[in-house]
Protein backbone atom coordinates (compact mmCIF):
# COMPACT_ATOMS: atom_id res chain seq x y z
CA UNK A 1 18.69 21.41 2.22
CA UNK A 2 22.65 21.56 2.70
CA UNK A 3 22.32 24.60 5.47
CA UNK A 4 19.38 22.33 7.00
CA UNK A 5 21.84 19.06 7.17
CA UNK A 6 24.82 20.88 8.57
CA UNK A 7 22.55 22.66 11.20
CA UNK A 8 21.53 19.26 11.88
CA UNK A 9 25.04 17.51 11.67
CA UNK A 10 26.31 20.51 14.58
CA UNK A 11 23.32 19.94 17.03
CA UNK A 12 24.44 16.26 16.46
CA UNK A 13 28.04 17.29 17.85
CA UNK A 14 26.88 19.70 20.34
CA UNK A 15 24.75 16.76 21.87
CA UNK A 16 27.50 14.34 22.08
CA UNK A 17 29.97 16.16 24.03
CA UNK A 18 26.90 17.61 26.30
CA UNK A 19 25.91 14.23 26.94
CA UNK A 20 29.43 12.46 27.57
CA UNK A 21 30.15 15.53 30.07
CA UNK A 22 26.61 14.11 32.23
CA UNK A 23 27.39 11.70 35.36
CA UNK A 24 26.27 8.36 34.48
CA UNK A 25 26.85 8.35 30.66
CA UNK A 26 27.85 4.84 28.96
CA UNK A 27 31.72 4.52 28.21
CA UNK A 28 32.57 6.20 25.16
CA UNK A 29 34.11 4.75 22.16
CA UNK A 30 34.37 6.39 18.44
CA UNK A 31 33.51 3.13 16.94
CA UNK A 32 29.68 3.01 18.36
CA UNK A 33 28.93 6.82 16.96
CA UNK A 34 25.87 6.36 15.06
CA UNK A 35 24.95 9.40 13.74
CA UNK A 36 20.89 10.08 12.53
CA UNK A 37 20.65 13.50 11.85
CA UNK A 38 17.31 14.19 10.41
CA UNK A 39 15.08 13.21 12.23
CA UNK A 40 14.35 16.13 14.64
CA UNK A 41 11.10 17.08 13.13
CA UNK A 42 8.39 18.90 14.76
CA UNK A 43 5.80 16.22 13.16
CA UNK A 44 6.31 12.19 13.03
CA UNK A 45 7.72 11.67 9.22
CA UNK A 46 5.56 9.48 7.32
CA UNK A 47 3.47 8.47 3.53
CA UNK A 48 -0.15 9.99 4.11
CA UNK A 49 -1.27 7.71 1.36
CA UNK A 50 0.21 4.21 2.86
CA UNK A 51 -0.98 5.23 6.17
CA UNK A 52 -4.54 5.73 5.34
CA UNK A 53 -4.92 3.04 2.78
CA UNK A 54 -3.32 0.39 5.44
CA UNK A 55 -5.50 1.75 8.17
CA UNK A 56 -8.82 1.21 5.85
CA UNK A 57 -7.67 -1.77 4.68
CA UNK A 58 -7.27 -3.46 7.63
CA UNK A 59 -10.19 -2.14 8.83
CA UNK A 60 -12.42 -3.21 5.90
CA UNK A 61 -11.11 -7.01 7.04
CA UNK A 62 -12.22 -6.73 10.42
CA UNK A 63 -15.07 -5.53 9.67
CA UNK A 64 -15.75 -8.30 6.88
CA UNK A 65 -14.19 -11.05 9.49
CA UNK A 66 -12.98 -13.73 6.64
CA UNK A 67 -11.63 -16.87 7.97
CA UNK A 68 -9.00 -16.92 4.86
CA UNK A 69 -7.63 -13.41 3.62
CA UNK A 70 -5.41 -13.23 0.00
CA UNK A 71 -3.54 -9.90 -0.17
CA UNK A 72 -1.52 -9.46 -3.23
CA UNK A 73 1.30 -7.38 -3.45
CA UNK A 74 0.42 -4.78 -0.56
CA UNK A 75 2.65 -3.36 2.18
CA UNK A 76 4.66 -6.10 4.62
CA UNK A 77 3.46 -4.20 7.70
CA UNK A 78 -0.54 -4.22 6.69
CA UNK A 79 -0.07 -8.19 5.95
CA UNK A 80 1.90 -8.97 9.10
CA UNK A 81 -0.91 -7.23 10.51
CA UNK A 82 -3.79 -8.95 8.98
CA UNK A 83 -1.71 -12.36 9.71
CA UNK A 84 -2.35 -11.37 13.78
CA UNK A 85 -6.41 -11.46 12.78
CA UNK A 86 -6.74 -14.26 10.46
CA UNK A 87 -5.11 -16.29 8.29
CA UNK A 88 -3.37 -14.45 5.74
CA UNK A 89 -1.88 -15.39 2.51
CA UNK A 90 0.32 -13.12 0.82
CA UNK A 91 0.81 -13.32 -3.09
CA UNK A 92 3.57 -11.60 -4.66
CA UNK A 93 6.43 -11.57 -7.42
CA UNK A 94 8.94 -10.81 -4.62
CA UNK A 95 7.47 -12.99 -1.69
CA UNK A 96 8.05 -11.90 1.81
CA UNK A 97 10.98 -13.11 3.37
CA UNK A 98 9.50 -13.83 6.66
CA UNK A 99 8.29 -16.28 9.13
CA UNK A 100 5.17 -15.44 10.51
CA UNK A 101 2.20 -17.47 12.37
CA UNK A 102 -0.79 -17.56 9.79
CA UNK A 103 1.06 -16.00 7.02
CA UNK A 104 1.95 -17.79 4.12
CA UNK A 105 4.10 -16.40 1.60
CA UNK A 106 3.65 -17.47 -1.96
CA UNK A 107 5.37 -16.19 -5.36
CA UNK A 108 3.29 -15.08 -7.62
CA UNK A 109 1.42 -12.58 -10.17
CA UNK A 110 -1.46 -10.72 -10.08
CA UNK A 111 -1.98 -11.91 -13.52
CA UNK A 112 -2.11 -15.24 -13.22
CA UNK A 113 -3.27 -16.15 -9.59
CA UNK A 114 -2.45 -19.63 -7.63
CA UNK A 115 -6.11 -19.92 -7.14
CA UNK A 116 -9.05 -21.84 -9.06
CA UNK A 117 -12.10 -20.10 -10.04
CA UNK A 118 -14.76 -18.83 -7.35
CA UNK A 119 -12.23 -19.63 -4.58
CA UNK A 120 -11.85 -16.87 -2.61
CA UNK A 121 -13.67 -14.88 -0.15
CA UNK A 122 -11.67 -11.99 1.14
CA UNK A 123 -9.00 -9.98 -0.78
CA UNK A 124 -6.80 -6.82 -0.89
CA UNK A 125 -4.75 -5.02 -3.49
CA UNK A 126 -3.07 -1.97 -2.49
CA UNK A 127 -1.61 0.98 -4.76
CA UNK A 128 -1.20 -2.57 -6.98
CA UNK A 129 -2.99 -2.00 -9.85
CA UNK A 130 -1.88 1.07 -11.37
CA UNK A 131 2.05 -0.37 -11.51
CA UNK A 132 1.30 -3.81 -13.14
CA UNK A 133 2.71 -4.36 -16.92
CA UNK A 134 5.29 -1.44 -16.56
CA UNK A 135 8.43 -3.24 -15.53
CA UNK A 136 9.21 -1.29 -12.55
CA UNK A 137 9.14 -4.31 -10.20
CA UNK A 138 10.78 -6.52 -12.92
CA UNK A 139 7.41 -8.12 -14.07
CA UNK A 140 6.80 -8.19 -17.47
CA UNK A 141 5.58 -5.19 -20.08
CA UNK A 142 2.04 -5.24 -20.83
CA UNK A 143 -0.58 -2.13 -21.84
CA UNK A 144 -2.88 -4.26 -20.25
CA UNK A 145 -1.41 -5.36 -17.40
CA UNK A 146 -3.90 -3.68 -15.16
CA UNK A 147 -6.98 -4.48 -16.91
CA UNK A 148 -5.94 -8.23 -16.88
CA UNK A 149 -5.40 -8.08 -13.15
CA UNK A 150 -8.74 -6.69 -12.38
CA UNK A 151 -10.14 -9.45 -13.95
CA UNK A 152 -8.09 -12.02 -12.74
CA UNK A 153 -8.97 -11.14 -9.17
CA UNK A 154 -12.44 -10.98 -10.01
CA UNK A 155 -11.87 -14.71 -11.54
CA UNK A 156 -10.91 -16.42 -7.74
CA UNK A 157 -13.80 -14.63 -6.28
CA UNK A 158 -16.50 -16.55 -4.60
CA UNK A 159 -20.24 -14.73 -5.14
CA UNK A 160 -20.25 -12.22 -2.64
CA UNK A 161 -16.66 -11.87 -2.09
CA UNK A 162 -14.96 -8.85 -1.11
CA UNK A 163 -12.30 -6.86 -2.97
CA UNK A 164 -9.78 -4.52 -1.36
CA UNK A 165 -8.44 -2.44 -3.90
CA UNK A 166 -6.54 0.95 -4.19
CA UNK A 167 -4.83 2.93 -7.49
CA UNK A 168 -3.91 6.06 -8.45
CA UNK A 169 -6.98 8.16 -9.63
CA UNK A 170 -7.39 11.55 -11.39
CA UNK A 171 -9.54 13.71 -14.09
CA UNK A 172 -8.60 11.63 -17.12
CA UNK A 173 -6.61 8.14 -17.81
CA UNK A 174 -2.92 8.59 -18.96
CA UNK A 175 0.61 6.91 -17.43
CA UNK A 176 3.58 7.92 -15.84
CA UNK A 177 5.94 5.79 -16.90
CA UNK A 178 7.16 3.55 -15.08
CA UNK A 179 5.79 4.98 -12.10
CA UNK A 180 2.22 4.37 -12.83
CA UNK A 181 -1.10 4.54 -14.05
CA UNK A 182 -3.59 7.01 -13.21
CA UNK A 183 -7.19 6.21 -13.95
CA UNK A 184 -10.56 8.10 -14.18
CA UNK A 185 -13.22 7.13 -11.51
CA UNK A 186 -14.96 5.70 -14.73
CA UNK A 187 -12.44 4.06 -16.32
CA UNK A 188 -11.13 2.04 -13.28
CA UNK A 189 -14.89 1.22 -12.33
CA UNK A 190 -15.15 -0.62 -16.00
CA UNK A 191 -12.33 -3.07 -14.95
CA UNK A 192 -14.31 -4.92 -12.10
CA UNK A 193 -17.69 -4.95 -14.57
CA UNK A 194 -17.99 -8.29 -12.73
CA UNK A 195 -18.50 -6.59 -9.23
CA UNK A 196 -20.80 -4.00 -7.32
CA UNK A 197 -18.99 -0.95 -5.98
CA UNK A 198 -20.11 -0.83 -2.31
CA UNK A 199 -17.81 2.09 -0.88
CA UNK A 200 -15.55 4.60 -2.23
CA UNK A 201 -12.69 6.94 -0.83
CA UNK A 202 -9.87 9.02 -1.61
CA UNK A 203 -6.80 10.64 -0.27
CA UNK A 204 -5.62 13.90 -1.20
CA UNK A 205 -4.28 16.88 0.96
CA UNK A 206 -3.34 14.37 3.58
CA UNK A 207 -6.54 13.80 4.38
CA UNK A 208 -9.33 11.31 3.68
CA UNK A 209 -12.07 12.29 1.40
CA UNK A 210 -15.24 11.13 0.23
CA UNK A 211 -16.77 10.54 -3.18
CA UNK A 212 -18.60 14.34 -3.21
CA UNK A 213 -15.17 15.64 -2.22
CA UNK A 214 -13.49 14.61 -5.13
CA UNK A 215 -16.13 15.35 -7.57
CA UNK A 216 -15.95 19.35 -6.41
CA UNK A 217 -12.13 19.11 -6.15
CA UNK A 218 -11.25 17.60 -9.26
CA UNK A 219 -7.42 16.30 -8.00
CA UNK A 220 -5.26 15.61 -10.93
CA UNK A 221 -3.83 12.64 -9.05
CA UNK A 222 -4.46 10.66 -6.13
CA UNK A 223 -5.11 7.50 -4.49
CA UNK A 224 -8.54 6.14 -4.60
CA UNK A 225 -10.13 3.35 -2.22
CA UNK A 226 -12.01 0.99 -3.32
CA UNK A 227 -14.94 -1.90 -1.90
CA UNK A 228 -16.19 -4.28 -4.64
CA UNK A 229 -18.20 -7.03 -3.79
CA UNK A 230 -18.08 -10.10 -6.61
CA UNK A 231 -21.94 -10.19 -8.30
């Protein structure tokens, strides 16, 4: 890693004086060097797992079309996103600092949602779950925590609903503390008892994979997609 940055760090150099030597080069001053050395990659950088589960989220809610969207606790990008589509209201313990056309921003916790009972039509959750009751984004210690979020989102869903949800799945239930949880396909099914499964995915391998895959693959961790719709 060292050899790689100072290989980097000299083509950095290199550049420079090659490109203050070209005609038509900007004035030159030491003060504006802004060095970014590591990003000369032969592929674009980036989180397999956040890419595919924003991409299928957002297309899961423009396929459903809702005319009000909750998203709790999910990336900024996928919910400035979803704001452009519909309005969007964003529910977290650290609320986005933004000001965005048909997003609204409200604090709050997955556990206790600012919503009454049957209320909702359209939410999403993602890589959520797995994290809540283990401190790691200051909320609050609980064993629970992510069995009392499943069923508080499945508490502001209208009949019919749809639920948006992703967590870390594997072979058998156990926790990384304070990373996460990882959850059994059974085990995580349980917690929305009060909801049909209506599709199912996984990544793994930087790919996408389906329900069969998984079975024959047995991955001891990865993230799992999941459509519920509220019975």
């Amino acid at each position: 890693m060292l050899i790689k940055k100072m290989r980097n760090l000299l083509a950095y150099f290199l550049d420079l004086f090659k490109y203050f030597r070209m005609e038509g080069a900007e004035k030159f001053e030491l003060r504006h060097l802004f060095p970014k050395i590591s990003d000369r990659t032969t592929v674009t950088p980036l989180c397999h797992a956040y890419f595919y589960q924003d991409t299928w989220g957002a297309e899961k809610v423009f396929q459903t079309k809702p005319k009000y969207h909750v998203d709790v606790g999910s990336t900024a990008l996928l919910v400035g996103i979803l704001a452009k589509y519909t309005k969007v209201c964003n529910v977290d313990i650290r609320p986005l600092p933004v000001d965005l056309e048909n997003l609204e921003a409200k604090k709050g916790s997955i556990t206790k949602l600012p919503f009454k009972d049957g209320e909702i039509e359209s939410l999403s959750s993602l890589c959520v779950l797995e994290h809540i009751g283990l401190g790691r984004y200051g909320d609050e210690l609980d064993p629970r925590g992510t069995i009392k979020a499943a069923n508080e989102i499945q508490r502001v869903m209208k009949k019919g609903g749809n639920i948006f949800v992703s967590t870390m799945m594997g072979q058998e239930d156990y926790v990384r503390f304070n990373a996460h949880r990882v959850f059994s396909m059974d085990t995580f099914c349980k917690y929305f008892n009060q909801s049909i499964l209506k599709e199912i995915k996984f990544i793994y391998g930087d790919k996408m994979h389906s329900l069969e895959d998984f079975q024959k693959d047995k991955p001891e961790e990865c993230v799992g997609l999941f459509h519920f719709v509220k019975k």
